[in-house]
C-alpha atoms as a PDB file:
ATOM      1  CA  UNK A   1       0.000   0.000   0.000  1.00  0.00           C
ATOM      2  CA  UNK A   2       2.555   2.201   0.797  1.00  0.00           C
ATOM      3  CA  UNK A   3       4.823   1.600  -1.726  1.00  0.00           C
ATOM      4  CA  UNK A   4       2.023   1.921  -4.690  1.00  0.00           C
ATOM      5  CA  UNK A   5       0.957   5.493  -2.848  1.00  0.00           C
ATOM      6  CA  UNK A   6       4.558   6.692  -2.848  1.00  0.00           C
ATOM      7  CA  UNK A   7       4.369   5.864  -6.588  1.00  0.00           C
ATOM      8  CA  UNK A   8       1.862   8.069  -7.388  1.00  0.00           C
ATOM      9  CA  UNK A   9       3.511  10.623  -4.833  1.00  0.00           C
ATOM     10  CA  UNK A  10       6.845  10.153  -7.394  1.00  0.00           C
ATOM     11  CA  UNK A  11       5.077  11.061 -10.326  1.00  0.00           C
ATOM     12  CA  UNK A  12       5.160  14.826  -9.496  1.00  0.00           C
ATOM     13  CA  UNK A  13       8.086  14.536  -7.099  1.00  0.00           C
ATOM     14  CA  UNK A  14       9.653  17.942  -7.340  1.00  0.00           C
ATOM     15  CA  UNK A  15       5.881  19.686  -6.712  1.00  0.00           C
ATOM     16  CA  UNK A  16       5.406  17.454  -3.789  1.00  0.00           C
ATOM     17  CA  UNK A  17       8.654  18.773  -2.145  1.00  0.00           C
ATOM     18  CA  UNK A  18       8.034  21.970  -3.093  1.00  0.00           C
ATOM     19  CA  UNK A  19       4.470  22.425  -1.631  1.00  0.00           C
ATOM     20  CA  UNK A  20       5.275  20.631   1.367  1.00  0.00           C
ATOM     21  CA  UNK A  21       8.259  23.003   2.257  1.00  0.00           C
ATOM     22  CA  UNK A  22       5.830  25.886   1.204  1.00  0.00           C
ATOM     23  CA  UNK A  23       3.285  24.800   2.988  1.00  0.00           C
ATOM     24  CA  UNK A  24       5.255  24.230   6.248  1.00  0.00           C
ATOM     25  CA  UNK A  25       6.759  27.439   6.553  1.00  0.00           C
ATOM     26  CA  UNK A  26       3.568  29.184   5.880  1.00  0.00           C
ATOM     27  CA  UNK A  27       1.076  27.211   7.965  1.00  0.00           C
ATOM     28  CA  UNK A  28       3.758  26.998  10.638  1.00  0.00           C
ATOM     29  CA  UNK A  29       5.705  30.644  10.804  1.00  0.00           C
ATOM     30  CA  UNK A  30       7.736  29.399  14.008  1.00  0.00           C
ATOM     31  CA  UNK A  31       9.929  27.188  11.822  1.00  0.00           C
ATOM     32  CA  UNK A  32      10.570  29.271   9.190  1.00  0.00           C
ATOM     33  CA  UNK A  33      13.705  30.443  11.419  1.00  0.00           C
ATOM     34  CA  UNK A  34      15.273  26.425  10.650  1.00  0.00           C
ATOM     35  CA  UNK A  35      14.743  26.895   6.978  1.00  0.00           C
ATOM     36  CA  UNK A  36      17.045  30.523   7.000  1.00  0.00           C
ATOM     37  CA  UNK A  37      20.164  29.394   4.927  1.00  0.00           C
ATOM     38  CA  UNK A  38      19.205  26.316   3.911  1.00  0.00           C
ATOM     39  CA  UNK A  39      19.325  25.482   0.172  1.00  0.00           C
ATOM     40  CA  UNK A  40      15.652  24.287   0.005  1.00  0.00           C
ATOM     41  CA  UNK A  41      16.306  23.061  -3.541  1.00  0.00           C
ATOM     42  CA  UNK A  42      18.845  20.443  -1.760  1.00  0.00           C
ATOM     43  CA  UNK A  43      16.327  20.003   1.021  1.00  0.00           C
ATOM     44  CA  UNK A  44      13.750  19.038  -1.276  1.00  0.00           C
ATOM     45  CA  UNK A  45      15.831  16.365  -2.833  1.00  0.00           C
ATOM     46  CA  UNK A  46      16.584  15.210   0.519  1.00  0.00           C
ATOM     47  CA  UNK A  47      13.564  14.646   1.630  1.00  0.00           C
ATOM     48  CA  UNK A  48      12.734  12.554  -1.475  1.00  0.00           C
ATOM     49  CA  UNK A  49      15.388  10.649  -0.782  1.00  0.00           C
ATOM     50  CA  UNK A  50      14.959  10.041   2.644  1.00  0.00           C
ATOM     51  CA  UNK A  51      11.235   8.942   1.796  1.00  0.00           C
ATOM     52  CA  UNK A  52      11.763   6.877  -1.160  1.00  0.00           C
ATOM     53  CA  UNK A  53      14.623   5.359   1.323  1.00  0.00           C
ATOM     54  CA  UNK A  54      11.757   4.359   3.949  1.00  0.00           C
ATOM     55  CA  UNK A  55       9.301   2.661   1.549  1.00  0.00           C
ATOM     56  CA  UNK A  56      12.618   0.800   0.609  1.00  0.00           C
ATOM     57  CA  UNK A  57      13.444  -0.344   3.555  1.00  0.00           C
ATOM     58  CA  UNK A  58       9.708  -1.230   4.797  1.00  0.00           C
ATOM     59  CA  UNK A  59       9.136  -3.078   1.836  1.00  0.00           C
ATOM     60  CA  UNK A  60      12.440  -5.248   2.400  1.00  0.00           C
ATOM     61  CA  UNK A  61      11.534  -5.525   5.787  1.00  0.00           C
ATOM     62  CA  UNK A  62      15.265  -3.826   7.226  1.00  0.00           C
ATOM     63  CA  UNK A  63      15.827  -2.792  10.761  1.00  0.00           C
ATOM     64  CA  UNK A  64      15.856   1.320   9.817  1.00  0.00           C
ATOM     65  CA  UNK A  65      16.414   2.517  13.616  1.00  0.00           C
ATOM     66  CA  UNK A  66      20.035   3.504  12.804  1.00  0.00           C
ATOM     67  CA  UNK A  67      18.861   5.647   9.923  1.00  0.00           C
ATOM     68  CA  UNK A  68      16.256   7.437  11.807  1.00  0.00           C
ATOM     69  CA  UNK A  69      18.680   7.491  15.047  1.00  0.00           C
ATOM     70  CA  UNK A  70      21.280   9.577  12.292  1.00  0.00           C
ATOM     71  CA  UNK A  71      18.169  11.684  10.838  1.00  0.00           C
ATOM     72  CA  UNK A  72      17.404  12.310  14.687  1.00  0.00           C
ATOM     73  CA  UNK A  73      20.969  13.472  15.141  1.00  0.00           C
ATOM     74  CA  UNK A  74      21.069  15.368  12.233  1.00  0.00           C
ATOM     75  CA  UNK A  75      17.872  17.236  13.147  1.00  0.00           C
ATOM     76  CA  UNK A  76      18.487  17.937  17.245  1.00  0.00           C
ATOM     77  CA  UNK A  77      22.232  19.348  16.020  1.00  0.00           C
ATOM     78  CA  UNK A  78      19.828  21.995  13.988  1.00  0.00           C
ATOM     79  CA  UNK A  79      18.139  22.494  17.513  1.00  0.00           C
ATOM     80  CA  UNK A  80      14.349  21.237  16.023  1.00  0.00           C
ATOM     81  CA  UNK A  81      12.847  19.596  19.118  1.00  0.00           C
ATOM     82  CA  UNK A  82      10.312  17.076  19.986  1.00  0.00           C
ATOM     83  CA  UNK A  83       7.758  19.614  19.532  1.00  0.00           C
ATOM     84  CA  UNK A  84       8.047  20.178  16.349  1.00  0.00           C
ATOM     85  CA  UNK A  85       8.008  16.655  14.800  1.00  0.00           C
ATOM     86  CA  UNK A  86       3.528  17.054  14.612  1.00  0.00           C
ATOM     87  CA  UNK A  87       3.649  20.366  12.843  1.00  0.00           C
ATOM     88  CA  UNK A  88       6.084  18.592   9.898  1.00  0.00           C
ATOM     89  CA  UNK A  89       3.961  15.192  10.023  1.00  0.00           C
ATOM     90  CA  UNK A  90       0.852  16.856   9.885  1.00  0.00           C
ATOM     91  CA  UNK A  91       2.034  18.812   6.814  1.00  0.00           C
ATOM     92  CA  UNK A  92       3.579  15.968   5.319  1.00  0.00           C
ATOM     93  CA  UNK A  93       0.572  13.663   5.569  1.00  0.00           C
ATOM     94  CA  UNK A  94      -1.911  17.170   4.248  1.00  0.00           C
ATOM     95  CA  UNK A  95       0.840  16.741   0.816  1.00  0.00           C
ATOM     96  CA  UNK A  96       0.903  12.987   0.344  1.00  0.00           C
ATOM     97  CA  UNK A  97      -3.006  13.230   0.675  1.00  0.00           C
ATOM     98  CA  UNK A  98      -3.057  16.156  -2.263  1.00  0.00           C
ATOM     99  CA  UNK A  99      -0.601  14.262  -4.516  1.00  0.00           C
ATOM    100  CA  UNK A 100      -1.748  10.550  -4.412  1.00  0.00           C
ATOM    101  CA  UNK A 101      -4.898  11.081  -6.050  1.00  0.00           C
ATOM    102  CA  UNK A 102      -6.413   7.448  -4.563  1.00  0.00           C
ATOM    103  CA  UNK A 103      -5.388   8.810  -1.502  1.00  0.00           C
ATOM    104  CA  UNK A 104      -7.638   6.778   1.176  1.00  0.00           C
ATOM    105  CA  UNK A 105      -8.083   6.516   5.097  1.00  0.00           C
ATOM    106  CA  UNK A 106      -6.443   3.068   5.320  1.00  0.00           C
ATOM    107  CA  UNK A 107      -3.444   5.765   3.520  1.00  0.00           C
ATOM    108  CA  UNK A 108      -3.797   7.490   6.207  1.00  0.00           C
ATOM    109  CA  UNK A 109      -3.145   5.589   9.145  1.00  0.00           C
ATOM    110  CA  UNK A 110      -0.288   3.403   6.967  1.00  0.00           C
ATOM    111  CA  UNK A 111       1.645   6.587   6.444  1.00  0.00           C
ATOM    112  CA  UNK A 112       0.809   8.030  10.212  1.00  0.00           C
ATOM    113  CA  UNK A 113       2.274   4.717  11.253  1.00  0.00           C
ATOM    114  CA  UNK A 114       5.095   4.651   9.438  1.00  0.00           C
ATOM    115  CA  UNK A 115       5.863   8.258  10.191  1.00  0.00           C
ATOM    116  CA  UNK A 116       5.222   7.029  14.139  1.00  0.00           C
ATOM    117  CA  UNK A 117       7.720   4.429  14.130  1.00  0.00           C
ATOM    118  CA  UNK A 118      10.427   7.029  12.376  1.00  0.00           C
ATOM    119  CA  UNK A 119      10.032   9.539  15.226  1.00  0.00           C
ATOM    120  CA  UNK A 120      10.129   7.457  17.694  1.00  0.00           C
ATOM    121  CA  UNK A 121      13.472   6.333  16.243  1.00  0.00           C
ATOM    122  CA  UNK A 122      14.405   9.670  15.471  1.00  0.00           C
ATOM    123  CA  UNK A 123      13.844  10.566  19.387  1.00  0.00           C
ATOM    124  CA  UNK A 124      16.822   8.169  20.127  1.00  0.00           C
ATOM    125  CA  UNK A 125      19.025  10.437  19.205  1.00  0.00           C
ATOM    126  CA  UNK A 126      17.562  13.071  21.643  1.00  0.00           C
ATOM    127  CA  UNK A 127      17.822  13.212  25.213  1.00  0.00           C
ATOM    128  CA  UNK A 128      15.904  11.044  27.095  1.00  0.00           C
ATOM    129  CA  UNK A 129      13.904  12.755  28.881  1.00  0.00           C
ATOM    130  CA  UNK A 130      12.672  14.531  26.060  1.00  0.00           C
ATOM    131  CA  UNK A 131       8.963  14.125  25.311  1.00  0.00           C
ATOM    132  CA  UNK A 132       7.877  11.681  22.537  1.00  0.00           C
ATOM    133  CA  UNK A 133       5.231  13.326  20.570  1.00  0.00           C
ATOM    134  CA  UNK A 134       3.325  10.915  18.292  1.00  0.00           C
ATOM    135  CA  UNK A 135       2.130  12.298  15.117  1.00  0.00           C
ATOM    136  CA  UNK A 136      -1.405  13.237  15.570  1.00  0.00           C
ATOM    137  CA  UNK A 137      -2.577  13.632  11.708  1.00  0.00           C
ATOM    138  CA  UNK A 138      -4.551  15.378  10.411  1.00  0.00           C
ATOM    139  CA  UNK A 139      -5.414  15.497   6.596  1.00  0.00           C
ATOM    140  CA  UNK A 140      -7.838  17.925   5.099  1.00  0.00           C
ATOM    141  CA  UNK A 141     -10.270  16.276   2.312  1.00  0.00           C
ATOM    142  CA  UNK A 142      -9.664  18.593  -1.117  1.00  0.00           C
END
């Protein structure tokens, strides 16, 4: 399921970045302030690749803590916090549901699961006591 949405996600790949970065930074002003001197082009990319990297690695069953333990590390050294983590699911989950067309509720909670399990991996990097927020989606209908 996951790997035939992300399909139809691919097929307009660099408008899916682009609107999701757009769409974060305006629906959620606060982080604009992580996105000042970043080469969004690159970041785009990158977060292509680091999706079409996770339906990989689903689909062939691997054990992708490690990855999301670096992407954690990667993300806490740019001082984004736990709190932050719903604002970019929520936003990513609003995209995927505008750009996969047969976009469905069983969609839904694959992808919110999914994006679960990478936070929570992600979090390992962080410090312990840091709260775990789980991804609380919410997709508009368009």
């Amino acid at each position: 399921m996951l790997k035939d949405s992300f399909k139809r996600i691919l097929r307009q790949k660099e408008a899916f970045a682009a609107t999701f970065y757009q769409r974060l930074r305006e629906n959620y002003p606060h982080l604009q302030r992580f996105f000042e001197n970043v080469d969004i082009q690159r970041q785009e990319v990158s977060l292509v690749a680091t999706l079409t990297m996770l339906v990989k690695g689903i689909e062939q069953g691997e054990d992708l803590r490690p990855v999301f333990r670096k992407l954690g590390y990667l993300h806490n050294k740019r001082s984004i916090r736990a709190e932050h983590y719903p604002d970019f699911g929520n936003t990513l989950m609003e995209t995927m549901a505008q750009f996969d067309p047969e976009w469905t509720q069983a969609h839904r909670e694959a992808w919110a699961a999914v994006l679960d399990q990478c936070v929570r991996g992600m979090m390992e990097s962080y410090d312990p006591s840091a709260t775990i927020y789980r991804v609380q989606v919410r997709t508009r209908r368009t």
